[in-house]
N, C-alpha and C. Protein backbone atom coordinates (compact mmCIF):
# COMPACT_ATOMS: atom_id res chain seq x y z
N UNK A 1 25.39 -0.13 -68.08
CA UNK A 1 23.94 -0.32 -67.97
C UNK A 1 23.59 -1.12 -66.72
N UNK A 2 24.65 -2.00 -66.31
CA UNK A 2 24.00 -3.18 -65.14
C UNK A 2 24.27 -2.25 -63.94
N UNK A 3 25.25 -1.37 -64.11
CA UNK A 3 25.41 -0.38 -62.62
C UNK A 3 24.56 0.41 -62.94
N UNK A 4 23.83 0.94 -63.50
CA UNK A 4 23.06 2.03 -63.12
C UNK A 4 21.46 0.69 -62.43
N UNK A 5 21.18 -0.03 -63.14
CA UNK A 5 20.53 -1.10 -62.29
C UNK A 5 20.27 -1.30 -61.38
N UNK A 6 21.89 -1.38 -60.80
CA UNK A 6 22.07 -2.13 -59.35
C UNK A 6 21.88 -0.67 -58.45
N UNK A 7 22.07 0.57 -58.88
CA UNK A 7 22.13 1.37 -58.31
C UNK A 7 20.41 2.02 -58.40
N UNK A 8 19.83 1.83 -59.42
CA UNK A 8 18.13 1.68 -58.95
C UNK A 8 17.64 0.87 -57.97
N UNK A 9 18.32 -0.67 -58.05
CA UNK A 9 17.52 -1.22 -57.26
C UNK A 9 17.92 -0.95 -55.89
N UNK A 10 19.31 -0.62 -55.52
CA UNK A 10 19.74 -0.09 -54.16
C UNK A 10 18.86 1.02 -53.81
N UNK A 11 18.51 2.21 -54.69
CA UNK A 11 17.57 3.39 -53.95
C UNK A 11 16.47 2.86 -53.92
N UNK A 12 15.94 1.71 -54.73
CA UNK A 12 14.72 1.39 -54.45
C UNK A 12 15.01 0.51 -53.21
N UNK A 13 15.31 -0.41 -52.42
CA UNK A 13 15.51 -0.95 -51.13
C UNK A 13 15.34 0.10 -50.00
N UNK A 14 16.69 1.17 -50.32
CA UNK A 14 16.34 2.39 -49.49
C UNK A 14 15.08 2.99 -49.49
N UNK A 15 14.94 3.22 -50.27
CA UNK A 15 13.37 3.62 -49.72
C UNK A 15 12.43 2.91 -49.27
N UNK A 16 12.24 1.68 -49.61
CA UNK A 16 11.37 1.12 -49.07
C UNK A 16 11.98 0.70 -47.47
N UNK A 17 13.12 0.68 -47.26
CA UNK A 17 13.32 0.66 -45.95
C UNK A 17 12.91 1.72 -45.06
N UNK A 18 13.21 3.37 -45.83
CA UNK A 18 12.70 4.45 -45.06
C UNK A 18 11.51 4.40 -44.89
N UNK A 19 10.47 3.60 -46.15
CA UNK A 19 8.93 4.10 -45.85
C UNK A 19 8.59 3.02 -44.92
N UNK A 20 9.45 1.65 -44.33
CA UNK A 20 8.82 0.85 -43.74
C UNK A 20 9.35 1.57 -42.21
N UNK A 21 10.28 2.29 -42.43
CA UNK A 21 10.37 2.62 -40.59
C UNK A 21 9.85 3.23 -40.19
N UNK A 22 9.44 4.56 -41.30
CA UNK A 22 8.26 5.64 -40.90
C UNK A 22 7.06 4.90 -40.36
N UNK A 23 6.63 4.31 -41.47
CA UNK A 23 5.32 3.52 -41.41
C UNK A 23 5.52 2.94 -39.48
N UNK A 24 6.41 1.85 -39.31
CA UNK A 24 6.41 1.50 -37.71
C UNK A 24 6.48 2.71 -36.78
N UNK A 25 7.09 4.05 -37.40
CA UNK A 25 7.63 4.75 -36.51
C UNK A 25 6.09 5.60 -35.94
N UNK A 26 5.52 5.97 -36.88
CA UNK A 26 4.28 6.34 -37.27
C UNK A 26 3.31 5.35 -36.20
N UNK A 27 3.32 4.24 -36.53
CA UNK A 27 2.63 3.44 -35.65
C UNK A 27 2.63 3.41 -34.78
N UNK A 28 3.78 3.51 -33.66
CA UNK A 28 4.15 3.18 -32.16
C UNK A 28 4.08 5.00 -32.05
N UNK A 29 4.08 5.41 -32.29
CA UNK A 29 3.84 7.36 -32.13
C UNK A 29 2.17 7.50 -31.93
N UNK A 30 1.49 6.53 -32.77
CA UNK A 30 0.00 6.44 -32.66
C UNK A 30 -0.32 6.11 -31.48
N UNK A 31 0.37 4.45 -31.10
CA UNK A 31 -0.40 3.40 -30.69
C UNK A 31 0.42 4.21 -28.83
N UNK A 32 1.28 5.12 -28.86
CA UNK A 32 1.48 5.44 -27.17
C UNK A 32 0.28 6.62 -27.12
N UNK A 33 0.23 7.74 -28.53
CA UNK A 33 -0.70 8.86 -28.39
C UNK A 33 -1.81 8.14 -27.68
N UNK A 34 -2.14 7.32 -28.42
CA UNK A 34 -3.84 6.52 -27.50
C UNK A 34 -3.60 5.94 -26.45
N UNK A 35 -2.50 5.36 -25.96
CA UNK A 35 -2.01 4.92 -24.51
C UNK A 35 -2.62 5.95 -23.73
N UNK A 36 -1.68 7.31 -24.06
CA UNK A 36 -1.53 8.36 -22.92
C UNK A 36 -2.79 9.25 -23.01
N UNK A 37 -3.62 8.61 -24.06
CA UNK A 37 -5.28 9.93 -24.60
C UNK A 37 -5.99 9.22 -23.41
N UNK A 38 -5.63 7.27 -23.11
CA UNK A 38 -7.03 7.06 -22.61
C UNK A 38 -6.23 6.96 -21.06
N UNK A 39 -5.44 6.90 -21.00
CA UNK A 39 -4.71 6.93 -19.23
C UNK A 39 -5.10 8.60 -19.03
N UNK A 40 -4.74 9.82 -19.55
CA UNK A 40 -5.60 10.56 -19.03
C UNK A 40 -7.19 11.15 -18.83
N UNK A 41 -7.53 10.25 -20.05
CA UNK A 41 -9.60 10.38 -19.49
C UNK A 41 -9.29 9.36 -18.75
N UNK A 42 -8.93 8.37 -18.18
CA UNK A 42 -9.35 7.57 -16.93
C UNK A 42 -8.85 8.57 -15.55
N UNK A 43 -8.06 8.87 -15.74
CA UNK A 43 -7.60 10.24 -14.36
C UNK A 43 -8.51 10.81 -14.16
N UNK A 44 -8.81 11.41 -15.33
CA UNK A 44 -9.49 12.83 -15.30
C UNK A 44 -11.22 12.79 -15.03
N UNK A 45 -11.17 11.35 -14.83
CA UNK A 45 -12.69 10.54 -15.33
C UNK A 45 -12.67 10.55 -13.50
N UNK A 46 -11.72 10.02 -12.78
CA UNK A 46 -11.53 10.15 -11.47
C UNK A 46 -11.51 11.32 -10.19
N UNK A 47 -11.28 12.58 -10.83
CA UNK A 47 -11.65 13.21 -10.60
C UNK A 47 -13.16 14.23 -10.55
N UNK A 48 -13.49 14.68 -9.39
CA UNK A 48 -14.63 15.14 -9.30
C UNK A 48 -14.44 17.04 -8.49
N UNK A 49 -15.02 18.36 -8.78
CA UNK A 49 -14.91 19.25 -8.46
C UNK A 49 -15.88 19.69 -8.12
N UNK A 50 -16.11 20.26 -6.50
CA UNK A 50 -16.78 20.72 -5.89
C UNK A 50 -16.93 22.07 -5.35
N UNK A 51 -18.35 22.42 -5.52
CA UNK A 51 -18.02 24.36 -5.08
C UNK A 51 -18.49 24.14 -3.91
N UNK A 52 -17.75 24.74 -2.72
CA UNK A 52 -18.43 24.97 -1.15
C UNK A 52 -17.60 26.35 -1.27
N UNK A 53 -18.40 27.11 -0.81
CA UNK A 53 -18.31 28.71 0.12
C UNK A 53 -17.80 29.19 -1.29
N UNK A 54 -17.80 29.00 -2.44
CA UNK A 54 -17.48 29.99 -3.18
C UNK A 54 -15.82 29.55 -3.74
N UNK A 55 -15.34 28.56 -3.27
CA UNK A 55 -14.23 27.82 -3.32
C UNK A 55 -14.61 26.52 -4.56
N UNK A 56 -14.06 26.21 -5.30
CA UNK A 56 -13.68 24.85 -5.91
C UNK A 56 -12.37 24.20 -5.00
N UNK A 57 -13.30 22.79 -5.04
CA UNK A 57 -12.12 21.94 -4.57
C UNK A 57 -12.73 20.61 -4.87
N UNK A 58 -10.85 19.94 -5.46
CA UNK A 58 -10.89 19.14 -6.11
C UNK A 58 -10.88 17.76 -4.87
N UNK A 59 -11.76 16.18 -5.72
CA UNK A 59 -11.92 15.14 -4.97
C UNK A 59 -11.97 14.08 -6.17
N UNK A 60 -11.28 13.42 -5.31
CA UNK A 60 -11.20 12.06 -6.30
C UNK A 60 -11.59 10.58 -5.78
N UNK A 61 -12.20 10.25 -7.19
CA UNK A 61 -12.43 8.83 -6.65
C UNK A 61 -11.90 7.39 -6.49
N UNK A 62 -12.61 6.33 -5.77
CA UNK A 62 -11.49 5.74 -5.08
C UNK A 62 -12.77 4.27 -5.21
N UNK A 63 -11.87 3.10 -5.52
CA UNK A 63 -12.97 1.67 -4.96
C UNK A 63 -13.13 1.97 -3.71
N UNK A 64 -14.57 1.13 -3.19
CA UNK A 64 -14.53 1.41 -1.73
C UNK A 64 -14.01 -0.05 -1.27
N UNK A 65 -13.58 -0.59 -2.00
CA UNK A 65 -12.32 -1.46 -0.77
C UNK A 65 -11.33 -1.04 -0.30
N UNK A 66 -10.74 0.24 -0.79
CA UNK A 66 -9.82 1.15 -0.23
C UNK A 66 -10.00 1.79 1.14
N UNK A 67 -11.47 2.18 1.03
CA UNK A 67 -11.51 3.29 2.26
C UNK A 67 -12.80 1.92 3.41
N UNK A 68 -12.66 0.61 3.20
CA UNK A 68 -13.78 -0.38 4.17
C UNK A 68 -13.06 0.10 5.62
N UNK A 69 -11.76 -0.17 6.08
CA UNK A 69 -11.72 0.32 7.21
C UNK A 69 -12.02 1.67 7.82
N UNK A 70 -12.07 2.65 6.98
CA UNK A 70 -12.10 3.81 7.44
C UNK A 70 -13.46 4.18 7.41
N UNK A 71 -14.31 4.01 6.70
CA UNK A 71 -15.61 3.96 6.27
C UNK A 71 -16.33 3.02 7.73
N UNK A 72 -15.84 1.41 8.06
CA UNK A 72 -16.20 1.07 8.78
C UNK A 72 -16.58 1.69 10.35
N UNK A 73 -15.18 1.57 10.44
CA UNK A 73 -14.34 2.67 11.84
C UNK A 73 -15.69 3.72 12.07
N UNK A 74 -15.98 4.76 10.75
CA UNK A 74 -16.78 5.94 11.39
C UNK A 74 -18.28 5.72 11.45
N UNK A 75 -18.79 4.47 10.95
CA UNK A 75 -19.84 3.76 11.20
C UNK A 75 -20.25 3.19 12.68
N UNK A 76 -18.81 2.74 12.96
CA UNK A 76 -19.25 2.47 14.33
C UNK A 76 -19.40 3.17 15.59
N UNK A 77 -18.26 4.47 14.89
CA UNK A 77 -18.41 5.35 16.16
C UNK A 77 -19.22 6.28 16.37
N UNK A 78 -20.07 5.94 15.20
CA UNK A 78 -21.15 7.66 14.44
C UNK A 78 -22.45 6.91 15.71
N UNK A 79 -22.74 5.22 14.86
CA UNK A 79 -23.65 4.28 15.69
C UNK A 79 -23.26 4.74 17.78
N UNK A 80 -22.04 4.37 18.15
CA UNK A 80 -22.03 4.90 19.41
C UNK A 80 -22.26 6.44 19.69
N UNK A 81 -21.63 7.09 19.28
CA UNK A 81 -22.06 8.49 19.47
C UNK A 81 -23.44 8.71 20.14
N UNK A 82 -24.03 8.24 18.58
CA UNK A 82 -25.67 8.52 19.04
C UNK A 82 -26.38 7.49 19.37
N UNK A 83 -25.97 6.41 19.99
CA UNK A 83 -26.36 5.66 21.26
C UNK A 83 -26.14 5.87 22.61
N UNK A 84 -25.04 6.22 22.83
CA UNK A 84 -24.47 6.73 24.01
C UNK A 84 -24.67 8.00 24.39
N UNK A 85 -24.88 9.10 23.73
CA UNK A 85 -24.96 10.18 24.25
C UNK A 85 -26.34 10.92 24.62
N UNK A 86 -26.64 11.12 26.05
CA UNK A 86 -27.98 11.18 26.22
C UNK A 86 -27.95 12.80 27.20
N UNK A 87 -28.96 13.27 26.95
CA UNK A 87 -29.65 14.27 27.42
C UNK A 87 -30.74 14.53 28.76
N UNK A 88 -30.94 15.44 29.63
CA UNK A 88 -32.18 15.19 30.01
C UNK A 88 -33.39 15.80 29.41
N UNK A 89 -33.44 15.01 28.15
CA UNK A 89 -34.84 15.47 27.11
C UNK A 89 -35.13 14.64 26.75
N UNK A 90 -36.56 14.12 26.25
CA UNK A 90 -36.71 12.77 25.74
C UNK A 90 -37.13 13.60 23.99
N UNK A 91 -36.65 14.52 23.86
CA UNK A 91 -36.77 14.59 22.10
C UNK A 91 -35.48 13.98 22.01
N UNK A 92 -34.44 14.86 22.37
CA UNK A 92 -33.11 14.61 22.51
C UNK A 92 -32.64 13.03 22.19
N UNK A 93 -33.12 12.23 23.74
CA UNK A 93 -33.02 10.70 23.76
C UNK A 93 -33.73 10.38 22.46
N UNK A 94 -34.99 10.68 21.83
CA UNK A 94 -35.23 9.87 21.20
C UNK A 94 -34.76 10.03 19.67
N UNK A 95 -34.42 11.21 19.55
CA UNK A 95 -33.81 11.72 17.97
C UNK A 95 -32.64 11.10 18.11
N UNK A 96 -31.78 10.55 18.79
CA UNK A 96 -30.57 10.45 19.25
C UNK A 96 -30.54 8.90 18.40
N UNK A 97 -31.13 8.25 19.17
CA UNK A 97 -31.54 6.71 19.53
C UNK A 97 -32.23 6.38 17.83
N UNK A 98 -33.01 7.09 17.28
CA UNK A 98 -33.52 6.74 16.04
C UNK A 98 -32.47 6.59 14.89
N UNK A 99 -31.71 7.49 15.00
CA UNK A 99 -30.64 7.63 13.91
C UNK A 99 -30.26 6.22 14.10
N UNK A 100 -29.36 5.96 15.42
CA UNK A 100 -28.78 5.24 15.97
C UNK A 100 -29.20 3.52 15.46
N UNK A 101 -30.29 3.36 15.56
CA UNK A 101 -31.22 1.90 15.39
C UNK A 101 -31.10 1.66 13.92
N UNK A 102 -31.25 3.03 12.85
CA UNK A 102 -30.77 2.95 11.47
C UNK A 102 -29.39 2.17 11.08
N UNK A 103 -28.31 2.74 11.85
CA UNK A 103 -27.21 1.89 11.76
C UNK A 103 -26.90 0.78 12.20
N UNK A 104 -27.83 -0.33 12.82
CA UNK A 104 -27.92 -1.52 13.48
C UNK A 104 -29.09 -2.24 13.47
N UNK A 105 -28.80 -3.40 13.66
CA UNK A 105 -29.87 -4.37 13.50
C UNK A 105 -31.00 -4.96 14.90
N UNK A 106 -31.66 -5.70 15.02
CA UNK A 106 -32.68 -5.64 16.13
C UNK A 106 -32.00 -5.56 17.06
N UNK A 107 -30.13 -6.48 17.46
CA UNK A 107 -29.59 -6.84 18.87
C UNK A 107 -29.53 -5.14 19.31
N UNK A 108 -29.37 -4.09 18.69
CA UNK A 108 -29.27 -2.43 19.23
C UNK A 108 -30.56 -2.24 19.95
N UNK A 109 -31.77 -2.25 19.08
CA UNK A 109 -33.13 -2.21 19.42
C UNK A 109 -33.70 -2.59 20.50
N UNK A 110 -32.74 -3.96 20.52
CA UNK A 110 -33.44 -4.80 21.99
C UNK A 110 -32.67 -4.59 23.41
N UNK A 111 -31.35 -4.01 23.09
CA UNK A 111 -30.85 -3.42 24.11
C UNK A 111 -31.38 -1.71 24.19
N UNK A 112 -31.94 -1.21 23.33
CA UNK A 112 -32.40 -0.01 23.91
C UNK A 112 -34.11 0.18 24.48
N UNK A 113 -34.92 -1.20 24.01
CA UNK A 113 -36.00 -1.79 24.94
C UNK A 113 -36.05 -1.78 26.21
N UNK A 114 -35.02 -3.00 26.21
CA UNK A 114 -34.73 -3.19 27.93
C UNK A 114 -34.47 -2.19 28.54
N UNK A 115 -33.51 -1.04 28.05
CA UNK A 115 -33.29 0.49 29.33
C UNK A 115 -34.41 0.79 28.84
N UNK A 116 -34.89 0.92 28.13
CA UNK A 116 -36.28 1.79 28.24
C UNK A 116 -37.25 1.03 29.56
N UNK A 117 -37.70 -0.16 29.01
CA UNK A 117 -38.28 -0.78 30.11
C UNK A 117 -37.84 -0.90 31.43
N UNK A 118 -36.41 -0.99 31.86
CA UNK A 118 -36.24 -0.90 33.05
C UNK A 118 -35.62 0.60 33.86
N UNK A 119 -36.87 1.73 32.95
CA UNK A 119 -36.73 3.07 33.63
C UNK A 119 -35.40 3.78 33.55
N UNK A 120 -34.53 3.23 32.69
CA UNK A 120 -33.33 4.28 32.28
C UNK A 120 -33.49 5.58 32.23
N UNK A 121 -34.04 5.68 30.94
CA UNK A 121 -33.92 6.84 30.58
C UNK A 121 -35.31 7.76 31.09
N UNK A 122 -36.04 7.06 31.70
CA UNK A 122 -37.40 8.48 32.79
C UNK A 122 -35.97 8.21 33.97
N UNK A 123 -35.03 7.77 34.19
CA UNK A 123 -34.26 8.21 35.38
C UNK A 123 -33.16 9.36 34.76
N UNK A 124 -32.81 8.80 33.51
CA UNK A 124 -31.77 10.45 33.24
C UNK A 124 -33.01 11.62 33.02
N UNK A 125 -33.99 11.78 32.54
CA UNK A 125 -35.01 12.90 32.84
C UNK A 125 -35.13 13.31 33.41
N UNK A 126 -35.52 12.56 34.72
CA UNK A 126 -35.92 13.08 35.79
C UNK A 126 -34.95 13.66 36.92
N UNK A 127 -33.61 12.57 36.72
CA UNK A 127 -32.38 13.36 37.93
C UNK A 127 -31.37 14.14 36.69
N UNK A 128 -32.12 15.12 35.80
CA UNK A 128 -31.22 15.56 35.20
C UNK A 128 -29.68 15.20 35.00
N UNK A 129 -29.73 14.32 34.72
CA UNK A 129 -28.07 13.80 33.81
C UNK A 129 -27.82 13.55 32.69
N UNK A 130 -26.72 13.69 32.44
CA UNK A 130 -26.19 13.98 31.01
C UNK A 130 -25.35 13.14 30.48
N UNK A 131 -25.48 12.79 29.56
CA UNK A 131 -24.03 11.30 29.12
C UNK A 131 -23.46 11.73 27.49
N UNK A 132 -22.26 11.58 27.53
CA UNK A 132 -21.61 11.35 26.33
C UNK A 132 -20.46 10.23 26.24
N UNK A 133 -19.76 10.26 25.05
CA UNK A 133 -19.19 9.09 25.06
C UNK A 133 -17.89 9.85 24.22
N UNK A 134 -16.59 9.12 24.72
CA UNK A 134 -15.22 9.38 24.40
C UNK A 134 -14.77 7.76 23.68
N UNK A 135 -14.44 7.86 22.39
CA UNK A 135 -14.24 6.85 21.46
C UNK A 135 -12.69 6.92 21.92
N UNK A 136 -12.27 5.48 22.24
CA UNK A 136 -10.31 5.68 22.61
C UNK A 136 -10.07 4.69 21.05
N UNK A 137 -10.53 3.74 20.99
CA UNK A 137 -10.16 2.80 19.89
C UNK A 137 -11.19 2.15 18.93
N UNK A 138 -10.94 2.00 17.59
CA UNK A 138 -12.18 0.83 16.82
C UNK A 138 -11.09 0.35 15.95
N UNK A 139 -11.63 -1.31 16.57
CA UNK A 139 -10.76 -1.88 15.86
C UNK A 139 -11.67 -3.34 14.69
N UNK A 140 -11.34 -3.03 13.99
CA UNK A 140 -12.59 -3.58 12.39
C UNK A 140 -11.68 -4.97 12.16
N UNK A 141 -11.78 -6.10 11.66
CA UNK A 141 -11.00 -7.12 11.12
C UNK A 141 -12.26 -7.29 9.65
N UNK A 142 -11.14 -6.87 9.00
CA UNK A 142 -11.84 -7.12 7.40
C UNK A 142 -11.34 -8.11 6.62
N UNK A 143 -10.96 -9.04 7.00
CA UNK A 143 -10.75 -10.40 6.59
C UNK A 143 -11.51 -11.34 6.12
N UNK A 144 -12.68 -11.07 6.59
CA UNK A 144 -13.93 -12.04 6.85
C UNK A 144 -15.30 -10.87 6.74
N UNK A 145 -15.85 -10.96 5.45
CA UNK A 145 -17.43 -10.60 5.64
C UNK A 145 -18.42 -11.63 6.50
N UNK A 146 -19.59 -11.17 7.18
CA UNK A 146 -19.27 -10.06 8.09
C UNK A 146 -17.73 -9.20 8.71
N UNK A 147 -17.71 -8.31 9.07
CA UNK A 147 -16.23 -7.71 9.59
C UNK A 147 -16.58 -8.09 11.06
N UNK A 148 -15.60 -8.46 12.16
CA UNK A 148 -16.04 -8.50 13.49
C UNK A 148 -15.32 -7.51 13.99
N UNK A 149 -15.61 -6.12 14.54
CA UNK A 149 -15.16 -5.07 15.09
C UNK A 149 -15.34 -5.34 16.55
N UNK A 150 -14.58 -4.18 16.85
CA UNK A 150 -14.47 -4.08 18.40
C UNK A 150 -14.23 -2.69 19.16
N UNK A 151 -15.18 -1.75 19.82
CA UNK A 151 -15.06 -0.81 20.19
C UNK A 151 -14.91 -0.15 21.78
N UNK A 152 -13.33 0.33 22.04
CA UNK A 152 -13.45 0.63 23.49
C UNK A 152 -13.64 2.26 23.47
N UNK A 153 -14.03 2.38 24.57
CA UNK A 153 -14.61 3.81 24.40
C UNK A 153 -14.59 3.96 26.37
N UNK A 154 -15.27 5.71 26.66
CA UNK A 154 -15.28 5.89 27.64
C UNK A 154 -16.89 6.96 28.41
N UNK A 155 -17.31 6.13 28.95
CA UNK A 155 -18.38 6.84 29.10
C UNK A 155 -18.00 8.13 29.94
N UNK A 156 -18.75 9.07 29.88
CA UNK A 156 -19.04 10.35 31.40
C UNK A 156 -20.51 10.71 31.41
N UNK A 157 -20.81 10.25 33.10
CA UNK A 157 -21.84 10.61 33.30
C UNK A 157 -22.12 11.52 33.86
N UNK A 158 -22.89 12.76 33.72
CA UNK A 158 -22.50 14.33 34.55
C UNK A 158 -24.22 14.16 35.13
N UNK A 159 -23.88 13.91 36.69
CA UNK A 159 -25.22 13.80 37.91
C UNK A 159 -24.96 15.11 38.54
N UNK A 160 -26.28 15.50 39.10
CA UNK A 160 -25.81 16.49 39.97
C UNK A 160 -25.19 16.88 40.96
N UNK A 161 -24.78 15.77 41.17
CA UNK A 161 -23.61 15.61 42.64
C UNK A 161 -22.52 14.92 42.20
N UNK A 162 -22.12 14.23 40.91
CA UNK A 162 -20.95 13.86 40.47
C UNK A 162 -20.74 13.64 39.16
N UNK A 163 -19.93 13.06 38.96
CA UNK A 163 -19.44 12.60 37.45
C UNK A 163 -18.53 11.68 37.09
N UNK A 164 -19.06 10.64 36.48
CA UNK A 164 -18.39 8.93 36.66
C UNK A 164 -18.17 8.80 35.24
N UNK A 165 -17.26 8.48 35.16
CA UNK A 165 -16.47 7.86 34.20
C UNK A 165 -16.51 6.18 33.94
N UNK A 166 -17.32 5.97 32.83
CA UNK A 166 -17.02 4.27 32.88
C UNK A 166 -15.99 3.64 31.76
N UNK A 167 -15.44 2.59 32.01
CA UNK A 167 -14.91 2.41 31.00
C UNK A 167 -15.98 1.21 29.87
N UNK A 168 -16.18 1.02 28.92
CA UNK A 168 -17.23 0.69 27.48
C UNK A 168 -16.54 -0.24 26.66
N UNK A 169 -16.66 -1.28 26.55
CA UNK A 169 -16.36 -2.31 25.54
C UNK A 169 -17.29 -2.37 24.63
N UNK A 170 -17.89 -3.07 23.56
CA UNK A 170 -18.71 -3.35 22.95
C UNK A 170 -18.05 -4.21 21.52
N UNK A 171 -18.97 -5.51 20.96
CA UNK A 171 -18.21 -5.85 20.18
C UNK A 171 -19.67 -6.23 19.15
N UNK A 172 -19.45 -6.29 17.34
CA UNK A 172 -20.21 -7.12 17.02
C UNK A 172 -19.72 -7.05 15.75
N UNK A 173 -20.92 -7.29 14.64
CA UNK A 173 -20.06 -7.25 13.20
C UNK A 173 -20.72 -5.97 12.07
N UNK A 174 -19.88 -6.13 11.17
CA UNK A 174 -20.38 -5.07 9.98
C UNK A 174 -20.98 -6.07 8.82
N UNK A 175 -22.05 -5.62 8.35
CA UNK A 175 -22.16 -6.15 7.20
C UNK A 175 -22.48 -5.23 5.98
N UNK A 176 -22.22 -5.38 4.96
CA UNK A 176 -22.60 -4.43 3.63
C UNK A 176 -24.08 -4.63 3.44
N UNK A 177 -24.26 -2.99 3.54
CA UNK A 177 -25.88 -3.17 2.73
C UNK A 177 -25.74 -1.83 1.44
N UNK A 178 -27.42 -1.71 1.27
CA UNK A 178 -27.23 -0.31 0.25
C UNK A 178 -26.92 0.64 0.92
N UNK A 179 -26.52 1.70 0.41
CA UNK A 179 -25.83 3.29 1.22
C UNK A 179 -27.42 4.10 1.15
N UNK A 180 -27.68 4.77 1.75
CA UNK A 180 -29.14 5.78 1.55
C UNK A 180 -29.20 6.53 3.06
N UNK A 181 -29.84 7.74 2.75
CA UNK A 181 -29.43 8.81 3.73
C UNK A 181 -29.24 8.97 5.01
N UNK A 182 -30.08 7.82 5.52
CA UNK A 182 -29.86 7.36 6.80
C UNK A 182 -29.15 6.82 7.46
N UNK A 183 -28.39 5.76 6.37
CA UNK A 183 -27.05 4.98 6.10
C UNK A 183 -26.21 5.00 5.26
N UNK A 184 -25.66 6.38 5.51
CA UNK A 184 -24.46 6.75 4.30
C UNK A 184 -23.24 5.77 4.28
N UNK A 185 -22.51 5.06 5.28
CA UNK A 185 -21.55 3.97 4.96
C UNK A 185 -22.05 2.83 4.38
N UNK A 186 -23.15 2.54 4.56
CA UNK A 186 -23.88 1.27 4.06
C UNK A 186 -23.50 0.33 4.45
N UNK A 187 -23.28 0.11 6.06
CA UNK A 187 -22.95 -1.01 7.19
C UNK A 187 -24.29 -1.43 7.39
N UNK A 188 -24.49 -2.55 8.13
CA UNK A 188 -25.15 -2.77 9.52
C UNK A 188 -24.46 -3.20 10.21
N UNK A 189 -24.79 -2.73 11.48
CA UNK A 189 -23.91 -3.47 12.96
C UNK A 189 -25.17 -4.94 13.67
N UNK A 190 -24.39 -5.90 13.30
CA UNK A 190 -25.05 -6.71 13.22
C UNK A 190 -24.60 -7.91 15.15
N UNK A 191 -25.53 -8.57 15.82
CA UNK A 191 -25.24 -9.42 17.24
C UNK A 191 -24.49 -8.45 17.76
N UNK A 192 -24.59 -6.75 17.93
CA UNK A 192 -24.21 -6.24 19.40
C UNK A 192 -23.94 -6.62 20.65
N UNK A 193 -23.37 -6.26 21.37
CA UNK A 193 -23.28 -6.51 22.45
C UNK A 193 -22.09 -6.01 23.66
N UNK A 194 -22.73 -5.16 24.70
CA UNK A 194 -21.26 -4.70 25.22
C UNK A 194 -20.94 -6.10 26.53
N UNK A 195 -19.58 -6.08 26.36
CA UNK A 195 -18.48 -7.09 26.98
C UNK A 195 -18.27 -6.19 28.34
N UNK A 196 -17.81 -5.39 28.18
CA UNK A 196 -17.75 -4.61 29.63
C UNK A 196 -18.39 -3.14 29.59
N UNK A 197 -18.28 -3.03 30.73
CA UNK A 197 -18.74 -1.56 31.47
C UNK A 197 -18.83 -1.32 32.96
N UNK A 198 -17.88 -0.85 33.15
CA UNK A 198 -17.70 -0.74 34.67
C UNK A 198 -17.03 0.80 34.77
N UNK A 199 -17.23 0.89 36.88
CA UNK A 199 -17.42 2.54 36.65
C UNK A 199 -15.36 2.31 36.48
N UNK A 200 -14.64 3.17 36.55
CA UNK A 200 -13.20 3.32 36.63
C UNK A 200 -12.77 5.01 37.46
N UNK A 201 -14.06 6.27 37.86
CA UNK A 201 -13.26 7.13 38.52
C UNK A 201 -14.92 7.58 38.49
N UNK A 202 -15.13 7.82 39.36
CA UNK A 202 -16.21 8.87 40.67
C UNK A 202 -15.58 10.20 40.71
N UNK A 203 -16.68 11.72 40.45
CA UNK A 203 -15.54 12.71 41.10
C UNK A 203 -17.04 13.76 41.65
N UNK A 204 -16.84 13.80 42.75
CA UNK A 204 -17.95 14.62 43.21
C UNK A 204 -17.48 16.26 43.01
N UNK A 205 -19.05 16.63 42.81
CA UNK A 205 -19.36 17.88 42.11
C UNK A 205 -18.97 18.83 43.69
């Protein structure tokens, strides 16, 4: 009678050992299922799909402390582009120049005053010349809000009797504002100012 006892209470141990491992086993089978349910809606939450030309293509998202230099960088060179590059049209100059003042603060404004006032641009009008600008380097330090960037670049000026090449410094800072259509990086270029500009090659036409 006492062995059949001891031999109940042994299957009863066993089992309760099997139902307690299931039970944990059960648990940690749960508790990774919901690990790996919510690590892929956060992926998948990251991703974004876009139709152009009839194509899907996939884009994902990102903090923008990831992309501040790169984001910066094309802020500044988008801002030179369309500061620097001039026409002999004054729609041209001035559609150019408006964008341009969007991405910067009064020190842009007040340097595009002064050439205005001191007959710049009625002189590219009038002697038909043409300017664009060749970006060689931008260099951003994001260490420090404001960012203090630094942009060398290369002017060409196409006259009707030549074409000069200058070389373009310019330095000032970035600051964060809101993003909106005018200012899709959501910089300002803030105390402009170019450091050099001098001619570096003359080539007659």
């Amino acid at each position: 009678m006492f062995s059949k006892t001891k031999d109940i209470d042994r299957s009863f141990r066993h089992i309760r050992l099997f139902t307690i491992s299931m039970v944990l086993a059960c648990a940690m089978i749960s508790t990774a299922a919901i690990y790996l349910g919510l690590d892929a809606a956060s992926r998948s939450g990251q991703k974004v799909y876009l139709l152009a030309s009839g194509k899907v293509l996939e884009a994902y998202a990102s903090d923008r402390k990831d992309n501040i230099p790169v984001e910066a960088r094309d802020h500044v060179a988008t801002f030179h582009r369309l500061f620097f590059t001039l026409a002999p049209d004054d729609k041209v100059i001035t559609a150019n120049i408006s964008k341009a003042l969007y991405l910067a603060d009064g020190s842009a404004k007040k340097q595009y005053e002064d050439l205005r006032e001191s007959g710049f641009f009625t002189g590219v009008i009038s002697g038909n010349i043409s300017q664009d600008i060749q970006i060689d380097s931008i260099h951003v330090d994001i260490t420090a809000h404001p960012y203090l960037f630094q942009c060398r670049a290369v002017q060409r000026i196409v006259r009707p009797t030549s074409v000069v090449s200058r070389s373009l410094v310019t330095e000032g800072y970035l600051r964060s504002v809101t993003r909106s259509d005018n200012n899709p990086h959501g910089f300002l270029i803030e105390r402009w100012h170019t450091t050099e500009n001098k001619d570096i090659q003359i080539q007659t036409r």
